[in-house]
PDB file of N, CA and C in Angstrom:
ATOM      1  N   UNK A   1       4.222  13.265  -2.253  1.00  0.00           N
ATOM      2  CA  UNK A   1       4.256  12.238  -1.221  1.00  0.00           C
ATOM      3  C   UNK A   1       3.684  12.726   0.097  1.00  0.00           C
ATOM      4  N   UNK A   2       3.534  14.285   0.137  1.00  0.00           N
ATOM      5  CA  UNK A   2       3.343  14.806   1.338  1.00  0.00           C
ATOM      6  C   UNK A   2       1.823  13.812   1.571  1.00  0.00           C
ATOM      7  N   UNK A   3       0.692  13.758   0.539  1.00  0.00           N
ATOM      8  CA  UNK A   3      -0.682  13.576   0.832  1.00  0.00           C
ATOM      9  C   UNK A   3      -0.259  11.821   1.425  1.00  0.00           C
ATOM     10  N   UNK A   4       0.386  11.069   0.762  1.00  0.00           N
ATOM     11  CA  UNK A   4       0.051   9.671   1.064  1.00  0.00           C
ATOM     12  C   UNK A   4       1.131   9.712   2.431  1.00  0.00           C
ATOM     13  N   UNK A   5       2.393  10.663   3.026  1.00  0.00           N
ATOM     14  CA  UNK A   5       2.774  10.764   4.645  1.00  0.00           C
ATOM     15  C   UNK A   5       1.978  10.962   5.043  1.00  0.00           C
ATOM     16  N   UNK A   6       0.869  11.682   5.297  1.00  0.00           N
ATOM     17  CA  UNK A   6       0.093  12.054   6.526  1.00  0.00           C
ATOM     18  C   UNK A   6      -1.084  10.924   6.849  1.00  0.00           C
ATOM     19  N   UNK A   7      -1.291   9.953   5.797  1.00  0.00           N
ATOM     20  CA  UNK A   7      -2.192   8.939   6.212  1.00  0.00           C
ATOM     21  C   UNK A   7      -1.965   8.162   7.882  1.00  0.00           C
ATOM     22  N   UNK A   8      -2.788   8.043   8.778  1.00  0.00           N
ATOM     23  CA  UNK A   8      -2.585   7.976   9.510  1.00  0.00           C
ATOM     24  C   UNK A   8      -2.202   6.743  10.702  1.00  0.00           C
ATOM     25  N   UNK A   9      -3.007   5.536   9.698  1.00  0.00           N
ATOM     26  CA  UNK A   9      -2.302   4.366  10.040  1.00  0.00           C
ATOM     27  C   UNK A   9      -1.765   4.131   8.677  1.00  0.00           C
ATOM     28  N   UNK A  10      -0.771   4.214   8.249  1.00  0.00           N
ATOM     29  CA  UNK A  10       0.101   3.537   6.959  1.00  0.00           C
ATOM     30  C   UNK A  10       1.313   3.218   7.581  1.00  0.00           C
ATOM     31  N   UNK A  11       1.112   1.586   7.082  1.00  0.00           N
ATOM     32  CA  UNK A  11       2.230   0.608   7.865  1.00  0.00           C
ATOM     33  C   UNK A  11       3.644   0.422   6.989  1.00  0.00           C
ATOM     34  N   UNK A  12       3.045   0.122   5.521  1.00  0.00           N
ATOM     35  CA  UNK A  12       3.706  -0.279   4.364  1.00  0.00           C
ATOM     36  C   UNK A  12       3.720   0.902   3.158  1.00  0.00           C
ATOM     37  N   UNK A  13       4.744   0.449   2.691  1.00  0.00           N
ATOM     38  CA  UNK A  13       4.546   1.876   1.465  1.00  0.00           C
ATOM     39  C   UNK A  13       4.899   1.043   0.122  1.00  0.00           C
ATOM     40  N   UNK A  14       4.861   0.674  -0.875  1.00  0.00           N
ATOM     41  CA  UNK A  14       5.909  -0.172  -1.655  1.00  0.00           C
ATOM     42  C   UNK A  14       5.576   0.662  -3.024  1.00  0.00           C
ATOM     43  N   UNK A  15       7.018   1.340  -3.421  1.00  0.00           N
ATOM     44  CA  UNK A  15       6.846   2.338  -5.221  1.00  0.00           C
ATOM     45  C   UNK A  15       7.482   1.572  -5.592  1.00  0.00           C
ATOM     46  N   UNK A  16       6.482   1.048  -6.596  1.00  0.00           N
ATOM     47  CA  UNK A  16       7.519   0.563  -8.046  1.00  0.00           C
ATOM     48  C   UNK A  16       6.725   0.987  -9.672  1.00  0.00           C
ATOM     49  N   UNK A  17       7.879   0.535 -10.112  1.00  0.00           N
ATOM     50  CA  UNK A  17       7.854   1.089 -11.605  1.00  0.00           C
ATOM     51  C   UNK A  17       7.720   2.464 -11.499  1.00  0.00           C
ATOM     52  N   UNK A  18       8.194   3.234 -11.249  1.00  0.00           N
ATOM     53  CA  UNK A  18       8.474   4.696 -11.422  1.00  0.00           C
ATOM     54  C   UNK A  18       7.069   5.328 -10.860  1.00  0.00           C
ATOM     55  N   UNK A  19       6.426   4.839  -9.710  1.00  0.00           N
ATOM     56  CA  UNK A  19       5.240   5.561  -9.369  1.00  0.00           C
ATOM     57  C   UNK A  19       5.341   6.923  -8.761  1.00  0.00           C
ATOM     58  N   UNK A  20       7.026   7.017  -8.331  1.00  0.00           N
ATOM     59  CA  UNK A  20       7.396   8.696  -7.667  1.00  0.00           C
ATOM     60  C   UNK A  20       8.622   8.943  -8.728  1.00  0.00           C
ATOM     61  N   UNK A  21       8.167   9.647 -10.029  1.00  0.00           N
ATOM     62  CA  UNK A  21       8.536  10.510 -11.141  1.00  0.00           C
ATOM     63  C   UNK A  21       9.619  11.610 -10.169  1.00  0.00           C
ATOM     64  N   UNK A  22       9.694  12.267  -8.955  1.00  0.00           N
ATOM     65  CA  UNK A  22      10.615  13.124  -8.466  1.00  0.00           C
ATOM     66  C   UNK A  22      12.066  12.315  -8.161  1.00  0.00           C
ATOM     67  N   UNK A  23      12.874  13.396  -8.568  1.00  0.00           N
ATOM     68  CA  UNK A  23      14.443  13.154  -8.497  1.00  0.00           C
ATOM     69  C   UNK A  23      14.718  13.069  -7.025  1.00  0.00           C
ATOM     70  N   UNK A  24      14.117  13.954  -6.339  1.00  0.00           N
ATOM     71  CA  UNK A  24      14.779  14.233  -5.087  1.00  0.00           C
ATOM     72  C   UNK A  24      13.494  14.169  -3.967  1.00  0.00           C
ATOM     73  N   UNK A  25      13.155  13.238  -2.659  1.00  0.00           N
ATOM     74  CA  UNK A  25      12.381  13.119  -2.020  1.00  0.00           C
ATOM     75  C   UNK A  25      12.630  14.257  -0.261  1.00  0.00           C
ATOM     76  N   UNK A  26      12.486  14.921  -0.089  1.00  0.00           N
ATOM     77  CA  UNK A  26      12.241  15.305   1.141  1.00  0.00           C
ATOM     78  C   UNK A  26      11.199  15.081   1.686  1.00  0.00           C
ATOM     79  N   UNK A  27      10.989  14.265   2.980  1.00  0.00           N
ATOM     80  CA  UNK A  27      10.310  14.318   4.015  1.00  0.00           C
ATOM     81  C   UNK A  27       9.733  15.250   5.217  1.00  0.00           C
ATOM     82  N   UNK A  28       8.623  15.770   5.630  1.00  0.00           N
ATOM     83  CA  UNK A  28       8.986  16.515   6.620  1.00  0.00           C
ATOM     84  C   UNK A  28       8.448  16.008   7.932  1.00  0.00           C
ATOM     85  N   UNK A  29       8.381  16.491   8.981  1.00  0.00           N
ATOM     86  CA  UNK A  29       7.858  16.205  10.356  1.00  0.00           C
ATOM     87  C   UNK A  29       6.292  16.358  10.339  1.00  0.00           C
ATOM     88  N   UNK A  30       6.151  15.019  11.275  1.00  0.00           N
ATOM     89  CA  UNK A  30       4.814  14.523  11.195  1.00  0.00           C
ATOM     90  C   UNK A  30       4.193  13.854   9.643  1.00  0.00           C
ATOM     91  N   UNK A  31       5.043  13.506   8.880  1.00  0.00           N
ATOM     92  CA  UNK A  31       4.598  12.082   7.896  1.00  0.00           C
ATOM     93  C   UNK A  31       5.630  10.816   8.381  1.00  0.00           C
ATOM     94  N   UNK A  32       4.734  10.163   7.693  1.00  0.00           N
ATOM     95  CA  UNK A  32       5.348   8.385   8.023  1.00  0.00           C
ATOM     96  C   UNK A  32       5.569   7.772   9.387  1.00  0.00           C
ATOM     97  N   UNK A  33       4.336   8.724  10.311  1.00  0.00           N
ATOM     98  CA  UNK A  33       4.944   8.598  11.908  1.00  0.00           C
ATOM     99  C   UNK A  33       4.604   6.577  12.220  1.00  0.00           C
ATOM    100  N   UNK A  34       4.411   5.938  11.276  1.00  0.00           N
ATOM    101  CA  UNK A  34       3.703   4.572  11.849  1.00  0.00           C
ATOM    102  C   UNK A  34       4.216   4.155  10.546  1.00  0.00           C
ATOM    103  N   UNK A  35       5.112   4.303   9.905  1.00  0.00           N
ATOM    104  CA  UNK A  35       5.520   3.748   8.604  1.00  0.00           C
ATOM    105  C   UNK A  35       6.835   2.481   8.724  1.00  0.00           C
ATOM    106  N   UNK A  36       6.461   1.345   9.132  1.00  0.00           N
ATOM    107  CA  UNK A  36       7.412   0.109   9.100  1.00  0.00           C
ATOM    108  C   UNK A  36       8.307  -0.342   8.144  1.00  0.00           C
ATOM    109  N   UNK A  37       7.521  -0.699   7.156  1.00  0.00           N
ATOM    110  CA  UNK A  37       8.343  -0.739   5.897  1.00  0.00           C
ATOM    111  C   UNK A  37       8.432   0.047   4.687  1.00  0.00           C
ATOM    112  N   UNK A  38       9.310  -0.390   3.874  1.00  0.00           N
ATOM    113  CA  UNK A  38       9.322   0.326   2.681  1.00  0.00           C
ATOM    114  C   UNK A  38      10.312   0.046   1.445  1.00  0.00           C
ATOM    115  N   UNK A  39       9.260  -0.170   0.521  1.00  0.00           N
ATOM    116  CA  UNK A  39       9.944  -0.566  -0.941  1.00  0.00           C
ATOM    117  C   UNK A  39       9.705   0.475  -1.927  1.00  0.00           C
ATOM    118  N   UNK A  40      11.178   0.546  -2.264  1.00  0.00           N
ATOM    119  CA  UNK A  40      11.544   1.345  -3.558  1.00  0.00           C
ATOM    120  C   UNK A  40      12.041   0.632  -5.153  1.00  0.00           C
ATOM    121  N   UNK A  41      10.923   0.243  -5.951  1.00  0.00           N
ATOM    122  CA  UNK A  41      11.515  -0.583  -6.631  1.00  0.00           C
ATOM    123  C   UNK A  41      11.643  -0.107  -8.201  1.00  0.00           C
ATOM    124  N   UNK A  42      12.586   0.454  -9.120  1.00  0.00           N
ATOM    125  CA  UNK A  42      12.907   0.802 -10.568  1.00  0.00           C
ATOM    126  C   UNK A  42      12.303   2.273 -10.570  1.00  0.00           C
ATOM    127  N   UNK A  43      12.732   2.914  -9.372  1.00  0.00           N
ATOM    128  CA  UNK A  43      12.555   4.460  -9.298  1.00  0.00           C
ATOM    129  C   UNK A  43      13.387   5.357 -10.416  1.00  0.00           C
ATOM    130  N   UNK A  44      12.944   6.384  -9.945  1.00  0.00           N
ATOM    131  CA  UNK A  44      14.021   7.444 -10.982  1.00  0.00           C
ATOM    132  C   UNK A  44      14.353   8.096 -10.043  1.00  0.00           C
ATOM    133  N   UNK A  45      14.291   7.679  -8.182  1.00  0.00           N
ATOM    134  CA  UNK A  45      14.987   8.675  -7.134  1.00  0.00           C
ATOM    135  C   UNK A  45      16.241   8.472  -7.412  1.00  0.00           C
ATOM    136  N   UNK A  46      16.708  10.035  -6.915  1.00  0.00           N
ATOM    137  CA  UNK A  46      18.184   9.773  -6.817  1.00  0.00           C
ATOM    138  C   UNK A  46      18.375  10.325  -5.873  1.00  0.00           C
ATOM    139  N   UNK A  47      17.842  11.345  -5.136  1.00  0.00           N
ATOM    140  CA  UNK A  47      18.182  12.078  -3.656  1.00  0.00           C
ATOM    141  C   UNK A  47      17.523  11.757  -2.677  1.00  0.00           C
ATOM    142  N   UNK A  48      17.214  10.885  -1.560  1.00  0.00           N
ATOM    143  CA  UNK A  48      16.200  11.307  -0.020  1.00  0.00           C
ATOM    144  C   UNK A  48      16.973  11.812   0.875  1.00  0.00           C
ATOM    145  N   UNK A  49      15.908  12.895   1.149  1.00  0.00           N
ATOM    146  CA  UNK A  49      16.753  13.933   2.268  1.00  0.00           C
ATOM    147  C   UNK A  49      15.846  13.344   3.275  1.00  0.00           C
ATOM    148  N   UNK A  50      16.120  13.135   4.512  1.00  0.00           N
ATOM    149  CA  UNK A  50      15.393  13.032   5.674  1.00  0.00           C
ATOM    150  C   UNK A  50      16.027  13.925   6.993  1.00  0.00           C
ATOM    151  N   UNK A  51      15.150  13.311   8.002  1.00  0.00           N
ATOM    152  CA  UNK A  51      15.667  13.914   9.331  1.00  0.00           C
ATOM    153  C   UNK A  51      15.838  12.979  10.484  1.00  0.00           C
ATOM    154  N   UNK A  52      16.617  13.139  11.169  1.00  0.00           N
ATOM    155  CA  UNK A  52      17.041  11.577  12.135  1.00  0.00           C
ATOM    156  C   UNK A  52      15.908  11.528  12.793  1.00  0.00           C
ATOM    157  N   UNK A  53      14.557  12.155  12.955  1.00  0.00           N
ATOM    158  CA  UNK A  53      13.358  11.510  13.481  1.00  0.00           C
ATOM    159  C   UNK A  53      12.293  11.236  12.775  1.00  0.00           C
ATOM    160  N   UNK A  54      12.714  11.713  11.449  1.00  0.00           N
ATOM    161  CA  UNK A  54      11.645  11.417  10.571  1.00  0.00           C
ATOM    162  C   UNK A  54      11.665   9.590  10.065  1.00  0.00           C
ATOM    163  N   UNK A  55      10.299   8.887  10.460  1.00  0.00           N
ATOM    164  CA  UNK A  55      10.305   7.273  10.535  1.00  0.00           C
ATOM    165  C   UNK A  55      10.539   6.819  11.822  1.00  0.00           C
ATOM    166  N   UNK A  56       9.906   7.498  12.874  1.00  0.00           N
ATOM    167  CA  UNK A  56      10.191   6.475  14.034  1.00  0.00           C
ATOM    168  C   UNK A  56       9.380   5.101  14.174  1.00  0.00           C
ATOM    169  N   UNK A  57       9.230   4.769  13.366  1.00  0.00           N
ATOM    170  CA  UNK A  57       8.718   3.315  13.371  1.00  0.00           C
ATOM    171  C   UNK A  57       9.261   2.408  12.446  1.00  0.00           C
ATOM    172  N   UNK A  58      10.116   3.220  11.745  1.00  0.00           N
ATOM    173  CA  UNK A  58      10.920   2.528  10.440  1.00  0.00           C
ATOM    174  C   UNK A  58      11.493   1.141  11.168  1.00  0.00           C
ATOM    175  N   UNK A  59      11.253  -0.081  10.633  1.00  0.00           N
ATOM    176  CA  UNK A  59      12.067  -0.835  10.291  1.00  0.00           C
ATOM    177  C   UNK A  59      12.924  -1.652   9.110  1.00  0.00           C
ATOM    178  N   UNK A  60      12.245  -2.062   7.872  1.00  0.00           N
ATOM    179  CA  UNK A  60      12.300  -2.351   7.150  1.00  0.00           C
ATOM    180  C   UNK A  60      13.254  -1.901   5.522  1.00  0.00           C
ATOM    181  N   UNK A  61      13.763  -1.701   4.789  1.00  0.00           N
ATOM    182  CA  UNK A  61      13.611  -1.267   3.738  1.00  0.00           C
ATOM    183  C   UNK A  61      14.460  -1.457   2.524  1.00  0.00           C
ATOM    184  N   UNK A  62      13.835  -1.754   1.483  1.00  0.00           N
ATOM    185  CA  UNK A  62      14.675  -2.483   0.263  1.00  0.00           C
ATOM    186  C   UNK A  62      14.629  -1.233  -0.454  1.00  0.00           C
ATOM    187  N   UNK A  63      16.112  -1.368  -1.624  1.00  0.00           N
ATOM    188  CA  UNK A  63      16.106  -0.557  -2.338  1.00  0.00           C
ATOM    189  C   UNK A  63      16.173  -1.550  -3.805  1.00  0.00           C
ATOM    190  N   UNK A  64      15.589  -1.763  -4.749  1.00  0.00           N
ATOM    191  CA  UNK A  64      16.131  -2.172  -6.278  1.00  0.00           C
ATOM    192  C   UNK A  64      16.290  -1.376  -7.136  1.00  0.00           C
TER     193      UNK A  64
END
């Protein structure tokens, strides 16, 4: 996920059908800095680790 965080205007993100195969997502500083929304849909996540500044543009986000 690190390559598709660092894109630099990415507004929207939407995984479905198992497009992120990892159990456990960590984020790090400086991805998703312009990232609004976000859909997670029939994942196989089961862990996101983040950081209380990681997504400052977050608004949005569904989980199914």
């Amino acid at each position: 996920m690190t390559i598709v965080g660092v894109l630099p205007e990415l507004e929207v993100l939407k995984l479905r059908l198992r497009s992120n195969k990892c159990k456990i997502w960590e984020t790090n500083d400086g991805e998703f800095t312009k990232l609004k929304f976000l859909l997670i849909e029939l994942s196989s996540l089961v862990e996101w680790n983040i950081e209380r500044d990681h997504f400052p543009s977050f608004h949005h986000l569904i989980l199914r």
